[in-house]
C-alpha atoms as a PDB file:
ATOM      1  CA  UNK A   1      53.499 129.754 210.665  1.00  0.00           C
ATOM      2  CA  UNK A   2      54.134 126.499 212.460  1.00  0.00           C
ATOM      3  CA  UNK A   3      54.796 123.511 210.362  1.00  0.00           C
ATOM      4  CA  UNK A   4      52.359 120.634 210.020  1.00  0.00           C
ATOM      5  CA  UNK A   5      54.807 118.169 211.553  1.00  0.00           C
ATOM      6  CA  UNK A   6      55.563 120.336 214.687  1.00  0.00           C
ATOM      7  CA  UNK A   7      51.857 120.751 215.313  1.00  0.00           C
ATOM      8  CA  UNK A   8      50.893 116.891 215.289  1.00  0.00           C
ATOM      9  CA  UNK A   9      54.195 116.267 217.153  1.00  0.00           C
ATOM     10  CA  UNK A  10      53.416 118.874 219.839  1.00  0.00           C
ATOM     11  CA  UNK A  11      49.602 117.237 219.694  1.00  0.00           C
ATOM     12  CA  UNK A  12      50.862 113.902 220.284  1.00  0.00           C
ATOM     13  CA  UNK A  13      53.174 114.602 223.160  1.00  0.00           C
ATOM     14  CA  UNK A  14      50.384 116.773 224.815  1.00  0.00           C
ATOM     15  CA  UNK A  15      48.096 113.900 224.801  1.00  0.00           C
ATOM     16  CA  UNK A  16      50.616 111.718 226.102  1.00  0.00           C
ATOM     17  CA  UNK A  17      50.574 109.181 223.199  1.00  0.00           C
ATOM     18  CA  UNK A  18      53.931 107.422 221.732  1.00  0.00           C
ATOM     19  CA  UNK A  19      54.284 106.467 217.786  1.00  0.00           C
ATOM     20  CA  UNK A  20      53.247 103.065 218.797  1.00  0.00           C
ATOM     21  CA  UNK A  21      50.433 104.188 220.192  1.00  0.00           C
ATOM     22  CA  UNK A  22      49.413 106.265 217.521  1.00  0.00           C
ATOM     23  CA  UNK A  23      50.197 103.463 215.166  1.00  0.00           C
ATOM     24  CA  UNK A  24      47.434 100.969 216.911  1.00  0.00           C
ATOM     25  CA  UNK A  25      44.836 103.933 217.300  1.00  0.00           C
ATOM     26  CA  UNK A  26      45.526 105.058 213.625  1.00  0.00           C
ATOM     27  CA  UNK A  27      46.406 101.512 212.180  1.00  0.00           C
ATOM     28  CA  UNK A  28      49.070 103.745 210.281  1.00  0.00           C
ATOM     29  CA  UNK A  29      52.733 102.788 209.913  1.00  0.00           C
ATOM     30  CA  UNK A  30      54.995 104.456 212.189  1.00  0.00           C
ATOM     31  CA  UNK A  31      57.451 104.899 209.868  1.00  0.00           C
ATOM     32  CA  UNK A  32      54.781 107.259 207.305  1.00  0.00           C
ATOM     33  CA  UNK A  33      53.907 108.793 210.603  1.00  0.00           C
ATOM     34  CA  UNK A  34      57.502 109.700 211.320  1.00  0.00           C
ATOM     35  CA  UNK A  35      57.212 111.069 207.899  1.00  0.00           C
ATOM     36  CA  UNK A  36      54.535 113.100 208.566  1.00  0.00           C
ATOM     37  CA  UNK A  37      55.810 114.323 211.922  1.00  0.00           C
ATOM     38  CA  UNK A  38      59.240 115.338 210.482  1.00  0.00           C
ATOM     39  CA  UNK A  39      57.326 116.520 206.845  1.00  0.00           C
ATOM     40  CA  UNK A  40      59.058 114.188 204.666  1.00  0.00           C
ATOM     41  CA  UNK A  41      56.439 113.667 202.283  1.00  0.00           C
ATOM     42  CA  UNK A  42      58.735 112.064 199.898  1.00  0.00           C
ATOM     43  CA  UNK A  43      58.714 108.928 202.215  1.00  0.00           C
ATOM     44  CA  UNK A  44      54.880 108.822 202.016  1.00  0.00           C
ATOM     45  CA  UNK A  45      53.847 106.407 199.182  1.00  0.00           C
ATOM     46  CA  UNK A  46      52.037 109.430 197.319  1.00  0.00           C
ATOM     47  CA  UNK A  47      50.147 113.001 197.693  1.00  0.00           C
ATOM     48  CA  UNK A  48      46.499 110.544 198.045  1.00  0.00           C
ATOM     49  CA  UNK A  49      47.887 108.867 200.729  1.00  0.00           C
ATOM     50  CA  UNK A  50      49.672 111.914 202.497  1.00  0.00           C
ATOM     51  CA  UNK A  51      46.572 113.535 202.488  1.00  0.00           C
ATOM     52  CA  UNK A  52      44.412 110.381 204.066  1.00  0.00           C
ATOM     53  CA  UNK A  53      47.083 109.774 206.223  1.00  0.00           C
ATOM     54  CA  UNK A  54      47.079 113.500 207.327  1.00  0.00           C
ATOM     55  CA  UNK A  55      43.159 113.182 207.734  1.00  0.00           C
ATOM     56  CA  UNK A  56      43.459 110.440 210.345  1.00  0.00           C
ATOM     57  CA  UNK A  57      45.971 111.526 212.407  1.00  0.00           C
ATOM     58  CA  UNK A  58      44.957 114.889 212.554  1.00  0.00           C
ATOM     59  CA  UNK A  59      41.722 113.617 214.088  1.00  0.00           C
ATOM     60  CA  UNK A  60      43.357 111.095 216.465  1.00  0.00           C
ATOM     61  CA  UNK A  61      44.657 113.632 217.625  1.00  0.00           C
ATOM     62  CA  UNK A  62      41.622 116.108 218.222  1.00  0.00           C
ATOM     63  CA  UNK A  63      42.710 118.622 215.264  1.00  0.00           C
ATOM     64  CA  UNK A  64      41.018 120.256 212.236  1.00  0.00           C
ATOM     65  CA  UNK A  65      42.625 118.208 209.410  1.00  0.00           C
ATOM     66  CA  UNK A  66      40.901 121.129 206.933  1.00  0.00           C
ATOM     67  CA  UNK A  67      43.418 123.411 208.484  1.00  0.00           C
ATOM     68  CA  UNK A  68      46.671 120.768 207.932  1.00  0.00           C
ATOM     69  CA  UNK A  69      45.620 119.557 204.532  1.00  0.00           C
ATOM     70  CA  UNK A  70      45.535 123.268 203.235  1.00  0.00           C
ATOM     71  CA  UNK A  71      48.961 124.167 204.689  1.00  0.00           C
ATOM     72  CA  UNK A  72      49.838 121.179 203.419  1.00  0.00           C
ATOM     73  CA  UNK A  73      48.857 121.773 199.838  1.00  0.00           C
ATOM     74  CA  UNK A  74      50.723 125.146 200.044  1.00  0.00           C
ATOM     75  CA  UNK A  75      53.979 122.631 201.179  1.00  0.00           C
ATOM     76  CA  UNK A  76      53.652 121.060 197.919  1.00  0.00           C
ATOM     77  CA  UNK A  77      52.741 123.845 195.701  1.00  0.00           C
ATOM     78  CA  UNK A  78      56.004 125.297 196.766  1.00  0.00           C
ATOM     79  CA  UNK A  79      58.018 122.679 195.853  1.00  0.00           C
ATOM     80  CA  UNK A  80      56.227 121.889 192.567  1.00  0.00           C
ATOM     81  CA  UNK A  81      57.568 124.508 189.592  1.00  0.00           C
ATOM     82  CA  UNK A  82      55.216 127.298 189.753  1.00  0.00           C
ATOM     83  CA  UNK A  83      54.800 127.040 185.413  1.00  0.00           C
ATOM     84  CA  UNK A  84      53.493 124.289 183.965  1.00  0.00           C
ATOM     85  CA  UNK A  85      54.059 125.028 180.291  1.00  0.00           C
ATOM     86  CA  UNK A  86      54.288 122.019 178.154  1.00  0.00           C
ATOM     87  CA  UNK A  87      54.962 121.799 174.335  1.00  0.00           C
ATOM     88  CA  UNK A  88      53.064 119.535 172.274  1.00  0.00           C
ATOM     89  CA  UNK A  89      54.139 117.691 169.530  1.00  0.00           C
ATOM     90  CA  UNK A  90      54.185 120.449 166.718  1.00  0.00           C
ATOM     91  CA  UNK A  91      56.380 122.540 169.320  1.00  0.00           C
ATOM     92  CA  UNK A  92      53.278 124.989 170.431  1.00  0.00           C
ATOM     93  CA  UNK A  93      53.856 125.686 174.204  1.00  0.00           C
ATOM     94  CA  UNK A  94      50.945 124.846 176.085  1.00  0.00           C
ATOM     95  CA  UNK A  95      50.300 126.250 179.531  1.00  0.00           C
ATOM     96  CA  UNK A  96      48.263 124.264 181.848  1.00  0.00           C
ATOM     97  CA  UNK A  97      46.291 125.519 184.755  1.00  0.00           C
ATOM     98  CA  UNK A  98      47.125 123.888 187.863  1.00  0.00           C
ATOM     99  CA  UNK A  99      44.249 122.779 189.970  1.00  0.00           C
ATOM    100  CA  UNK A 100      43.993 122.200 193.366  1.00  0.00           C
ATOM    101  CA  UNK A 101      45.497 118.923 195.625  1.00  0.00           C
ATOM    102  CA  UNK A 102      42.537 118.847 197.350  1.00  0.00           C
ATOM    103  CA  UNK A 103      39.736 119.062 194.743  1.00  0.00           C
ATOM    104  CA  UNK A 104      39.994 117.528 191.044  1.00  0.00           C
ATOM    105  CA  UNK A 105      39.000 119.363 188.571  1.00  0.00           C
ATOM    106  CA  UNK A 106      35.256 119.708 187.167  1.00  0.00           C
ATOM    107  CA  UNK A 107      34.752 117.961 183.577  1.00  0.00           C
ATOM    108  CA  UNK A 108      31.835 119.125 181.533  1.00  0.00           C
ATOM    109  CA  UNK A 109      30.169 115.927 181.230  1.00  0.00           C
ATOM    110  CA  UNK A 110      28.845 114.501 177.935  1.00  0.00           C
ATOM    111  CA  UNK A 111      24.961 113.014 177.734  1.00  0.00           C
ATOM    112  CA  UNK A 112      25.071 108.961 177.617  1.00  0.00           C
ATOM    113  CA  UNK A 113      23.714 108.672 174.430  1.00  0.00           C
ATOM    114  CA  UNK A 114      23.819 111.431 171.321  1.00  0.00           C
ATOM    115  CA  UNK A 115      20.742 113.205 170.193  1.00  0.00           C
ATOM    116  CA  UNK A 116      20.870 110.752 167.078  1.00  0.00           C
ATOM    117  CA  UNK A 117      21.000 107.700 169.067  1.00  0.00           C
ATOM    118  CA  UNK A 118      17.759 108.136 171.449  1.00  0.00           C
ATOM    119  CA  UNK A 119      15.559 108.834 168.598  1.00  0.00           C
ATOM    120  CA  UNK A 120      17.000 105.106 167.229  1.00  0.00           C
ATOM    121  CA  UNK A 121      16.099 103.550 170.299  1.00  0.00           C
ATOM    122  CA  UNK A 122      12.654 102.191 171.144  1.00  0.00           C
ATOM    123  CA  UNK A 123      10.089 104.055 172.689  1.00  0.00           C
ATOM    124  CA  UNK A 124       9.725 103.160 176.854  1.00  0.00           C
ATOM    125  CA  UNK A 125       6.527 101.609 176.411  1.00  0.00           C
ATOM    126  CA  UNK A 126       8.033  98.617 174.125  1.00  0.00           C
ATOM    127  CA  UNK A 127      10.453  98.160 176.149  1.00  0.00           C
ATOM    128  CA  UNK A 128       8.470  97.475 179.250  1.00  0.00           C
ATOM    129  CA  UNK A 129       6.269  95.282 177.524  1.00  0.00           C
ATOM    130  CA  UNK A 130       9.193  93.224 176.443  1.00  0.00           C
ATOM    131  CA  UNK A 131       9.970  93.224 180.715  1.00  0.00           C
ATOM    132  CA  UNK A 132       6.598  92.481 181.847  1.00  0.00           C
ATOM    133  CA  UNK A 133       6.406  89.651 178.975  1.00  0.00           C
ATOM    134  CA  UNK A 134       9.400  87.975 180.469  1.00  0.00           C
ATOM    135  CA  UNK A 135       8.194  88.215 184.016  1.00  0.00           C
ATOM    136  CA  UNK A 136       4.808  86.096 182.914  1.00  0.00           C
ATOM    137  CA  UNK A 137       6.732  83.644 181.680  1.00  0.00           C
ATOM    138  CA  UNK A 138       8.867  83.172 184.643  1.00  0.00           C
ATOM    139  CA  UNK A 139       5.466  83.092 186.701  1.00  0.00           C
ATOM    140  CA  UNK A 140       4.186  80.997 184.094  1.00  0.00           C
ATOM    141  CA  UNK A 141       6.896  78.135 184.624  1.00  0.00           C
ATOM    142  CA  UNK A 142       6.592  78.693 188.644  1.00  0.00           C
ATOM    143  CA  UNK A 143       2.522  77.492 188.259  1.00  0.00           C
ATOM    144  CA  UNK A 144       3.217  74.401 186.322  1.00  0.00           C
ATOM    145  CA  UNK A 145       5.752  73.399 188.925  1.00  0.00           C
ATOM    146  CA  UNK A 146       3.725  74.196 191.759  1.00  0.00           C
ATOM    147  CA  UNK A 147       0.762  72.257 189.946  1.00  0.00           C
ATOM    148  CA  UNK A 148       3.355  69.395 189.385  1.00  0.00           C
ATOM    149  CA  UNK A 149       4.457  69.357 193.036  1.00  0.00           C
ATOM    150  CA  UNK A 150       0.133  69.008 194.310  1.00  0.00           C
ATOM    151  CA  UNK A 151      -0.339  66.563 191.991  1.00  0.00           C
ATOM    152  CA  UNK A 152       2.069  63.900 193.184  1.00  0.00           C
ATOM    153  CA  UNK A 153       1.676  65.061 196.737  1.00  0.00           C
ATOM    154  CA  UNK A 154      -2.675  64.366 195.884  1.00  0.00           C
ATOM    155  CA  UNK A 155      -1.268  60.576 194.196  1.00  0.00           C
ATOM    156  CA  UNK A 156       0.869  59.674 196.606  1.00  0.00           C
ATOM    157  CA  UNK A 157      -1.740  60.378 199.414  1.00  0.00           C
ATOM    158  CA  UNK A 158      -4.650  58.490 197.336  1.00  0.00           C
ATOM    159  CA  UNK A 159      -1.680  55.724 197.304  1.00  0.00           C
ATOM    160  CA  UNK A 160      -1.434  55.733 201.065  1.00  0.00           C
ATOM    161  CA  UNK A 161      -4.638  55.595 202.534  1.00  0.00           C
ATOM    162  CA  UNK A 162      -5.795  53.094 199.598  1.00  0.00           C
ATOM    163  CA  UNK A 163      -2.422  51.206 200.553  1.00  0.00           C
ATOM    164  CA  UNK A 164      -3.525  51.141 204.171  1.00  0.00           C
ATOM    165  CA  UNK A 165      -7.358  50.197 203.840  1.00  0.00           C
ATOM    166  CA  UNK A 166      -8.033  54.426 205.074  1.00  0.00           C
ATOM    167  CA  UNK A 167      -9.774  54.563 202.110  1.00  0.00           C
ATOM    168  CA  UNK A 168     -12.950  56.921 202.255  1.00  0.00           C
END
């Protein structure tokens, strides 16, 4: 198997590009994309960024990233220890399944609220009424402005034409 910094360096040569190049069409540092190119991951600032950076170049570069970021994840999972057994504070070794680089790991997610808490909280209709009161009295206040506003608009006209002798 070729390595993943052999195939983006052959890629890159074939299409002609330099590491400057790459750098403005990537807007990645050359220096991480050294890194990549010679698989020093270590000078990467960490596996999220490996990956992202992987991602973009990869596509520059016309290649399936899916195919790099898996043989990447095998580079790492090599060099990470192969057990992750753990002990916890009474001494009990714990092993730990390792999940994937790529994907995280599916939580069982827990409902918002506890059974005992919705039947505490009001019914939907009260609560809408509570809305809908609110809403009145912000339309409320917006018709005794606008009735404010006519009224000194209908005064200062009466003021005008009786000021002027238009009159009717």
């Amino acid at each position: 198997m070729i390595g993943i910094g052999r195939v983006l360096l052959q890629a890159r040569l074939k299409h002609g590009f330099s590491l400057d190049e790459m750098h403005r069409k990537t807007n990645i540092q050359v220096s991480y994309l050294k890194a990549l190119e010679e698989e020093d991951f270590r000078k990467l600032p960490s596996p999220f960024y490996a990956r992202g950076f992987l991602r973009a170049y990869a596509r520059s570069l016309r290649l399936n990233p899916q195919q790099l970021l898996e043989q990447y994840e095998i580079h790492v999972m090599k060099r990470q220890p192969k057990r992750m057994d753990t002990s916890n504070k009474h001494g009990v070794t714990v092993k730990h399944k390792k999940t994937s680089l790529l994907r995280r790991p599916k939580l069982k997610q827990k409902p918002a609220f506890p059974a005992e808490e919705m039947n505490q909280l009001p019914p939907r209709r009260v609560v809408f009424a509570a809305k809908k009161q609110k809403q009145k009295k912000s339309h409320t206040s917006l018709y005794w402005i606008g009735g404010l506003v006519l009224l000194v608009i209908l005064f200062m006209g009466l003021w005008y034409f009786k000021y002027f002798g238009l009159f009717l």
